[in-house]
C-alpha atoms as a PDB file:
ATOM      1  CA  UNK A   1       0.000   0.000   0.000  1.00  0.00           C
ATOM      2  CA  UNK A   2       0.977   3.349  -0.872  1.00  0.00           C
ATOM      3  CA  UNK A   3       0.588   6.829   0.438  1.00  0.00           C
ATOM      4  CA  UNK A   4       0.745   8.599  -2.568  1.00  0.00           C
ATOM      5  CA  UNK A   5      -0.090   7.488  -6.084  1.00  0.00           C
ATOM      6  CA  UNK A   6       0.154   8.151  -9.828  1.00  0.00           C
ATOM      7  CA  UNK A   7      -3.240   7.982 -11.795  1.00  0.00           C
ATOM      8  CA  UNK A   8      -3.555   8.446 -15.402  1.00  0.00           C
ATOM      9  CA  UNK A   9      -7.367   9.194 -16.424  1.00  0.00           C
ATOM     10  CA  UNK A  10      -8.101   7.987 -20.189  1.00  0.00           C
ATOM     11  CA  UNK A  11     -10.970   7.578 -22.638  1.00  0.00           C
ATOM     12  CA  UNK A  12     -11.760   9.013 -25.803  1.00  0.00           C
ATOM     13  CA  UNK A  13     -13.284  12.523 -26.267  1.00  0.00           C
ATOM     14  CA  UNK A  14     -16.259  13.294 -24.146  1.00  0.00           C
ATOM     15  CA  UNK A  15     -15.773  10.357 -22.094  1.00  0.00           C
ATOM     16  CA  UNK A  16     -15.892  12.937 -18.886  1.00  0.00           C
ATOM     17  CA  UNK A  17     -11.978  12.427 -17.308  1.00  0.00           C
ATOM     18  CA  UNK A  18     -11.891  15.947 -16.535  1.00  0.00           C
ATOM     19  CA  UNK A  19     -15.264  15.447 -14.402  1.00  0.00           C
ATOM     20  CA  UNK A  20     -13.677  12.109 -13.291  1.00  0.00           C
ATOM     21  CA  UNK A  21     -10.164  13.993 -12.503  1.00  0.00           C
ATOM     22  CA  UNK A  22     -11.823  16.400 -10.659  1.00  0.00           C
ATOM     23  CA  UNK A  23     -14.093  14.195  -8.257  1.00  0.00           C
ATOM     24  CA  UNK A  24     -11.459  11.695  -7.535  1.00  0.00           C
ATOM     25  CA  UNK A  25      -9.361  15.406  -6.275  1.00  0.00           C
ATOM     26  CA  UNK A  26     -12.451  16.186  -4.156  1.00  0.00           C
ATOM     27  CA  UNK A  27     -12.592  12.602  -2.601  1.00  0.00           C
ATOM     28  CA  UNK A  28      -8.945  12.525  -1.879  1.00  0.00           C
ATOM     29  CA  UNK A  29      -8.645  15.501  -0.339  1.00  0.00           C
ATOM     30  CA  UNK A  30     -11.571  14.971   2.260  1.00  0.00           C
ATOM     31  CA  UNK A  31      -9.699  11.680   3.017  1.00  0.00           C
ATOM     32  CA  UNK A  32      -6.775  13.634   3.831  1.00  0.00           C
ATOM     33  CA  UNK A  33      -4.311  13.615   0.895  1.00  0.00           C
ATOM     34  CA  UNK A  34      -2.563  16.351  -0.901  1.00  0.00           C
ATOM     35  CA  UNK A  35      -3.455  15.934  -4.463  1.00  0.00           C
ATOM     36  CA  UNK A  36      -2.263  17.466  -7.667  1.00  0.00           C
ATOM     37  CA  UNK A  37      -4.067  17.096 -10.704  1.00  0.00           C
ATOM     38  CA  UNK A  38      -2.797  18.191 -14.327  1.00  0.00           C
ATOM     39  CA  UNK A  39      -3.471  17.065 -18.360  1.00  0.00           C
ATOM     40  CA  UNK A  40      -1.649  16.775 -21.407  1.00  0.00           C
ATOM     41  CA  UNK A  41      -1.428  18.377 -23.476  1.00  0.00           C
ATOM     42  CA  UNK A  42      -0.057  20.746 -21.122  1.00  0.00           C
ATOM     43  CA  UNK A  43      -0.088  24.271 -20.744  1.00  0.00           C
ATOM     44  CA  UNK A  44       3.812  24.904 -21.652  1.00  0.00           C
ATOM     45  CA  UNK A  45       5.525  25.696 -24.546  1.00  0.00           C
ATOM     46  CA  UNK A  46       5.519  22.262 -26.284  1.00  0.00           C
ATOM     47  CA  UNK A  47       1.684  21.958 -25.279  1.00  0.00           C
ATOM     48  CA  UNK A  48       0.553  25.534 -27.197  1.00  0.00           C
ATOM     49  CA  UNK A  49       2.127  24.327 -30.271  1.00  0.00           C
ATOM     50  CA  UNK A  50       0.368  20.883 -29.886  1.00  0.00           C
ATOM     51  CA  UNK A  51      -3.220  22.900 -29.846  1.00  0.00           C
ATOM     52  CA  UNK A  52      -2.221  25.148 -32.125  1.00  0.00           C
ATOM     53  CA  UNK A  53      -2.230  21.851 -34.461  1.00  0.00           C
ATOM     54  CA  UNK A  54      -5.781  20.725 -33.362  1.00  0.00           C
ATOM     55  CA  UNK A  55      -7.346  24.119 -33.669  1.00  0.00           C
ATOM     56  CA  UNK A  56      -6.029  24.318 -37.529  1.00  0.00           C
ATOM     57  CA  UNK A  57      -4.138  27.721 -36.757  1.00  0.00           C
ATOM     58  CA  UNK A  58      -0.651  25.658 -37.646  1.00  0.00           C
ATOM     59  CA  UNK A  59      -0.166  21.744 -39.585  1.00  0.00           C
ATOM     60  CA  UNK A  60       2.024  19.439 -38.777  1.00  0.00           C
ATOM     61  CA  UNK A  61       2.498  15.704 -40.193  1.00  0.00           C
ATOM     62  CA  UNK A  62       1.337  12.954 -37.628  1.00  0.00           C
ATOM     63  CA  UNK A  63       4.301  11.367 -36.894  1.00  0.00           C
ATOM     64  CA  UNK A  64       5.408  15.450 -35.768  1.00  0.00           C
ATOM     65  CA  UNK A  65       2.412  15.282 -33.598  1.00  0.00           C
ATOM     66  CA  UNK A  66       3.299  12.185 -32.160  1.00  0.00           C
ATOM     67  CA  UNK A  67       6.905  13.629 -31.514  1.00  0.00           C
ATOM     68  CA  UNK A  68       5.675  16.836 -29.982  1.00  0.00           C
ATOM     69  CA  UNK A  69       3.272  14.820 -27.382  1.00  0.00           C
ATOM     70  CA  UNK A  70       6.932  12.838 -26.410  1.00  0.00           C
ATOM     71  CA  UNK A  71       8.826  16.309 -25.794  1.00  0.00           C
ATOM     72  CA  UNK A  72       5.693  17.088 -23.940  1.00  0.00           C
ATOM     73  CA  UNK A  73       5.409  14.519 -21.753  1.00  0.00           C
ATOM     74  CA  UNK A  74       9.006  14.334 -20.816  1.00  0.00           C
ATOM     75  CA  UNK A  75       8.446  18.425 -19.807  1.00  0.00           C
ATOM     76  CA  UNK A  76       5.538  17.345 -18.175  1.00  0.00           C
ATOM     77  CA  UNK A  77       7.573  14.603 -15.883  1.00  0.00           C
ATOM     78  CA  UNK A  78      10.864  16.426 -15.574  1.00  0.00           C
ATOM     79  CA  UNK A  79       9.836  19.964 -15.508  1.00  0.00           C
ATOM     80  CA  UNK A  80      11.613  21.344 -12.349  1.00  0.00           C
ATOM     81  CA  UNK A  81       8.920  23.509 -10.692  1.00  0.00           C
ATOM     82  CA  UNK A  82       5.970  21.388 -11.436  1.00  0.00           C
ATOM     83  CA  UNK A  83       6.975  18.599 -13.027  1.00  0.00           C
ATOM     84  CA  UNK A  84       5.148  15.254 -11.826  1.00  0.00           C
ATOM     85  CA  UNK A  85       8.550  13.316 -10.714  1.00  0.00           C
ATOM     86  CA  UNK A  86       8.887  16.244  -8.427  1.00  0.00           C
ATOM     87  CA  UNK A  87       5.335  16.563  -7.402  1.00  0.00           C
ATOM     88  CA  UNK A  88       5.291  12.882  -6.410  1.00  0.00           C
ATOM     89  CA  UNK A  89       9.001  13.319  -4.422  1.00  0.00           C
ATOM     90  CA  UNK A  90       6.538  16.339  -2.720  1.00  0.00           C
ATOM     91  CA  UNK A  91       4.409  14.199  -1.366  1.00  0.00           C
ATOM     92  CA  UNK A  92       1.559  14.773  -3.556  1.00  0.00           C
ATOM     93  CA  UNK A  93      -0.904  12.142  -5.159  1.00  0.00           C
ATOM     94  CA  UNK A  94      -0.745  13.126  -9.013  1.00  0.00           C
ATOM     95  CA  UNK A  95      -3.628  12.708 -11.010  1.00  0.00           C
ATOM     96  CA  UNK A  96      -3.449  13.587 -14.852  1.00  0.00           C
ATOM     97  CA  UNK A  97      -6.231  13.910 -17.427  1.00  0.00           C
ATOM     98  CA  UNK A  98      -4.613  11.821 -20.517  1.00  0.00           C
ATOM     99  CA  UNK A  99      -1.069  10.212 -20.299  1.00  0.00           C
ATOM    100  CA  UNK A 100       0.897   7.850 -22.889  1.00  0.00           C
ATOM    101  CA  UNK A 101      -2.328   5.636 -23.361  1.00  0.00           C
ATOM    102  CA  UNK A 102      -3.664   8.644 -25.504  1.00  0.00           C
ATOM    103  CA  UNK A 103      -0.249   8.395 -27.643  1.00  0.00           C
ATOM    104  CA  UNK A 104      -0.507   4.976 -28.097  1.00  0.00           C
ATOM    105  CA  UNK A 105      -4.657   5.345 -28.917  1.00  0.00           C
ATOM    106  CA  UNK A 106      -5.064   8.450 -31.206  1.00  0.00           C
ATOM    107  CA  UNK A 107      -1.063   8.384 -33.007  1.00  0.00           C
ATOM    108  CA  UNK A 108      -2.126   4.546 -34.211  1.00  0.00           C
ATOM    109  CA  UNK A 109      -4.419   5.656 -36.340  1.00  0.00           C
ATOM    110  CA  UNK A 110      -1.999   7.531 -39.048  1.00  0.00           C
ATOM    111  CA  UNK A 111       1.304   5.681 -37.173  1.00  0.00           C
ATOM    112  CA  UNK A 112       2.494   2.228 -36.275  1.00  0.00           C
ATOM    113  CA  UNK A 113       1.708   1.886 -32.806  1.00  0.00           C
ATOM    114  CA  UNK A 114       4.818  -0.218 -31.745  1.00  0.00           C
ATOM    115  CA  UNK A 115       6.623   3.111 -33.075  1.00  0.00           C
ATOM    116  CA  UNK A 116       4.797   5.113 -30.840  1.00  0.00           C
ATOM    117  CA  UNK A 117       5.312   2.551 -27.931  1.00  0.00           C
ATOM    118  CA  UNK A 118       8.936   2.542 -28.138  1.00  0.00           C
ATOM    119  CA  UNK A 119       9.015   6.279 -28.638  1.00  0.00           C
ATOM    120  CA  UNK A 120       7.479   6.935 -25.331  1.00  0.00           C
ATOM    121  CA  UNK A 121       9.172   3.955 -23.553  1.00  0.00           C
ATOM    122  CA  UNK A 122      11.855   6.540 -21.678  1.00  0.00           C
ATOM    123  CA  UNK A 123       8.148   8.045 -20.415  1.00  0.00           C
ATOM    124  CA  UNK A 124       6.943   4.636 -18.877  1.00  0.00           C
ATOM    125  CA  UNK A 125      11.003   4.197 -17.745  1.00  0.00           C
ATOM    126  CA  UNK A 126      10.671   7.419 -16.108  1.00  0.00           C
ATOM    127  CA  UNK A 127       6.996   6.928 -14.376  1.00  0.00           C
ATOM    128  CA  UNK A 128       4.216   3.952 -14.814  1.00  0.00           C
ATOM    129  CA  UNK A 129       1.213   5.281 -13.178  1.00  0.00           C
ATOM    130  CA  UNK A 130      -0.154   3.023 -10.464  1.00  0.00           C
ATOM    131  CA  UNK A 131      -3.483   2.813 -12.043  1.00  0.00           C
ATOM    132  CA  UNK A 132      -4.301   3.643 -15.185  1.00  0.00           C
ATOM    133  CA  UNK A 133      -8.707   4.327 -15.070  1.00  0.00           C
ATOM    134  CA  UNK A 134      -9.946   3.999 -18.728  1.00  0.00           C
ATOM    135  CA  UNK A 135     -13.468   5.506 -18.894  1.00  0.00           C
ATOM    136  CA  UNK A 136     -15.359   3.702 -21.805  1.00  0.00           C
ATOM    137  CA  UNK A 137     -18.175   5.510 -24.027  1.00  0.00           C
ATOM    138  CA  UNK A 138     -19.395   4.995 -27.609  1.00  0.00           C
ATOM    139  CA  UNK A 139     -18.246   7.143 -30.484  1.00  0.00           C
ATOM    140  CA  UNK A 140     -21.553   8.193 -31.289  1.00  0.00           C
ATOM    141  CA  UNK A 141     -21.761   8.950 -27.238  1.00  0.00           C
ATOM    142  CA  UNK A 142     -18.740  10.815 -27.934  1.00  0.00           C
ATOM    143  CA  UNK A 143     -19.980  13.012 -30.261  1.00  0.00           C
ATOM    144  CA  UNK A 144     -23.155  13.869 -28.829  1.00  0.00           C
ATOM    145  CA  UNK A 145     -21.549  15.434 -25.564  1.00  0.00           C
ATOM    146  CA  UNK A 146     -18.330  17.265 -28.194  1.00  0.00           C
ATOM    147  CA  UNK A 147     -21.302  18.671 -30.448  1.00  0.00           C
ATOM    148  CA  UNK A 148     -23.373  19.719 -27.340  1.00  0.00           C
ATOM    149  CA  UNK A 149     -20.617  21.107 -25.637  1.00  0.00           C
ATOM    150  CA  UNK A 150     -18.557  23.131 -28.298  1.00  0.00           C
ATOM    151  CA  UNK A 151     -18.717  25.072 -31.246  1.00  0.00           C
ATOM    152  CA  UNK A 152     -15.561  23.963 -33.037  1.00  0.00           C
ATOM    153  CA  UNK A 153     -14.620  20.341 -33.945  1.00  0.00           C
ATOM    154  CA  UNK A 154     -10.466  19.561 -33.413  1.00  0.00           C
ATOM    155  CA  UNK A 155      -8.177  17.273 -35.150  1.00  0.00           C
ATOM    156  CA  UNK A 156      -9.250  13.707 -34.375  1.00  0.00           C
ATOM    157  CA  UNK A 157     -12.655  14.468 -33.444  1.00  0.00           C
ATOM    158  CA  UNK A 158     -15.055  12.934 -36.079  1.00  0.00           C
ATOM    159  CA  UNK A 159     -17.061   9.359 -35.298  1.00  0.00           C
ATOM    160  CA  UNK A 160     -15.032   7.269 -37.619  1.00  0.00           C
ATOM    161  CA  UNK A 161     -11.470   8.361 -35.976  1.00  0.00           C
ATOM    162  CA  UNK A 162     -13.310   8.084 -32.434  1.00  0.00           C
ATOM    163  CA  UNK A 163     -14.297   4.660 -33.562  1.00  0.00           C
ATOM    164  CA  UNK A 164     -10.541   3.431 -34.697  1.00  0.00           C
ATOM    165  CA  UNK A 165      -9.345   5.458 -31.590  1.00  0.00           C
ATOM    166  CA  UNK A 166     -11.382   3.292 -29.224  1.00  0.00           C
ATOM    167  CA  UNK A 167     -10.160   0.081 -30.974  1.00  0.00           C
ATOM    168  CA  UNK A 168      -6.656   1.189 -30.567  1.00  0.00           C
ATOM    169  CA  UNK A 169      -7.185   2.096 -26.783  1.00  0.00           C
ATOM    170  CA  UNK A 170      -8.089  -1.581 -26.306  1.00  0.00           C
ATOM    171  CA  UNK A 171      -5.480  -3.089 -28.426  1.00  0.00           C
ATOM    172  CA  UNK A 172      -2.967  -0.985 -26.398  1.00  0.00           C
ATOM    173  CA  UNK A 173      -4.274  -1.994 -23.314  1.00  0.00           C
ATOM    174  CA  UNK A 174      -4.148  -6.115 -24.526  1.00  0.00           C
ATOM    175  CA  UNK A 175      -0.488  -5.519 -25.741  1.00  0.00           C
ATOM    176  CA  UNK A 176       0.500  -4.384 -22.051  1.00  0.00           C
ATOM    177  CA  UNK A 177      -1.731  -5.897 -19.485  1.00  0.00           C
ATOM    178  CA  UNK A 178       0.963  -7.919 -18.041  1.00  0.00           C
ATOM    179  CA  UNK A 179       3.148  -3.869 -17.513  1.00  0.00           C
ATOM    180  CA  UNK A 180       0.282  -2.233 -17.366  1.00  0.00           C
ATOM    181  CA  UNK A 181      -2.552  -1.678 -14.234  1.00  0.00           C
ATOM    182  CA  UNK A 182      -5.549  -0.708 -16.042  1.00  0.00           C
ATOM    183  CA  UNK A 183      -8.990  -0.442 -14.552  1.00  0.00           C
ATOM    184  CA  UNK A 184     -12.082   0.186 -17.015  1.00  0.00           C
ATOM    185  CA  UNK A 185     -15.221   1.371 -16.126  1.00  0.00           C
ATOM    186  CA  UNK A 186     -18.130   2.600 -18.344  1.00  0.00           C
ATOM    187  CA  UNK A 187     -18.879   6.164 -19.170  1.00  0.00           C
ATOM    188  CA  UNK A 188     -22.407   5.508 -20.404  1.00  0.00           C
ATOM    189  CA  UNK A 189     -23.821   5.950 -16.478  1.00  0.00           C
ATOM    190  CA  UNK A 190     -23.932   9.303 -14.302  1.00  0.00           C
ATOM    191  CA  UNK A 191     -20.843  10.874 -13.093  1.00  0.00           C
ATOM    192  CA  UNK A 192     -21.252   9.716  -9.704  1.00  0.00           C
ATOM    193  CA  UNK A 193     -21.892   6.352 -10.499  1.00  0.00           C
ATOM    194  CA  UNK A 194     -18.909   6.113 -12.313  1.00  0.00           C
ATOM    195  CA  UNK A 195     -16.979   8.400  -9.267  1.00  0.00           C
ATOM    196  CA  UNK A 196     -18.389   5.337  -7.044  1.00  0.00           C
ATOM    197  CA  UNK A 197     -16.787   3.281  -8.891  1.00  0.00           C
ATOM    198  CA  UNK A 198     -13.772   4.860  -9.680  1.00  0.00           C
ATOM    199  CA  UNK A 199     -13.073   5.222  -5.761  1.00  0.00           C
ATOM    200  CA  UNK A 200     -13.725   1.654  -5.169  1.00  0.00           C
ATOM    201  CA  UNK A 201     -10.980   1.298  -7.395  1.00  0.00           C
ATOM    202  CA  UNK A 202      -8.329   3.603  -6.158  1.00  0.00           C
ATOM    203  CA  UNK A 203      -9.265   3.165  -2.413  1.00  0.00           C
ATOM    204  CA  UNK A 204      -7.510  -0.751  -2.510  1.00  0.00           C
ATOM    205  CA  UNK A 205      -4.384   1.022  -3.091  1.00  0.00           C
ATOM    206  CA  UNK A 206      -4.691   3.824  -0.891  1.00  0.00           C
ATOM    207  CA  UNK A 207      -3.646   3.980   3.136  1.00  0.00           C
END
């Protein structure tokens, strides 16, 4: 058992991991744990550039945009104000919105996805998260909640690239169960249903 932890929320769009991200917080807190939650892309350099791409204000091939989420993620672990290596040294239980499970997911689609697993190997050298909680909607699901809840579509968000997106999440997950602690739950109920049983989950590995 562990006082602090590492949890990586994924899903495809609209799944709700920011909702998730931000009830698990709530719940850890109250239970006495300092808690530090985050998401990638982040908000740094490397992280404007990547949403730059998505909005359509810049291009970029997608092996580029695989390559940019790597330098990314290794700012996000080794930055040395914030970074989450330091933030777990602090104490802190991290909790991220989207981690390399959303490399290996969405870059498959346009890239070979043992590429992008190697690629981001020095990231899962660096920092495996102790639980990995993979919140599972349809695409159609998906785009209900993105079309409800935006005005602009981004790169990656149509059905049919949801759909192979999805696949890939699960083909990931196969390829790595026996590295991997993965937890799935569906996305289809309330939020607190699925915050019920997202603490059931996190609360075995907890002191």
């Amino acid at each position: 058992m562990q006082k602090n932890l590492f949890i990586a929320f994924e899903g495809i769009d609209g799944s709700g991991k920011s909702t998730q991200v931000k009830l698990l917080a709530e719940k850890l807190i109250s239970e006495g744990h300092k808690v530090y939650t985050t998401c990638e892309p982040t908000s740094g350099p490397i992280g404007k550039m990547i949403r730059s791409v998505f909005s359509g204000a810049a291009k970029a091939d997608h092996r580029t945009i695989a390559a940019l989420f790597l330098a990314d993620r290794l700012e996000h672990l080794t930055n040395e104000v914030d970074g989450l290596l330091l933030k777990l040294k602090q104490g802190y239980t991290v909790i991220t919105d989207r981690y390399y499970f959303s490399s290996y997911a969405y870059h498959s689609v346009y890239v070979d996805m043992d590429w992008v697993i190697a690629t981001n190997s020095i990231c899962a050298d660096l920092l495996r998260p102790d639980l990995t909680i993979y919140i599972d909607i349809s695409p159609e699901v998906s785009m209900q909640r993105i079309n409800a809840g935006r005005e602009a579509l981004e790169l990656y968000e149509t059905e049919d690239n949801l759909r192979q997106v999805r696949s890939f999440y699960q083909m990931a997950f196969d390829k790595l169960k026996a590295e991997e602690k993965v937890f799935t739950t569906a996305g289809n109920r309330s939020p607190e249903a699925i915050s019920e049983s997202v603490w059931a989950e996190v609360s075995k590995r907890i002191q």
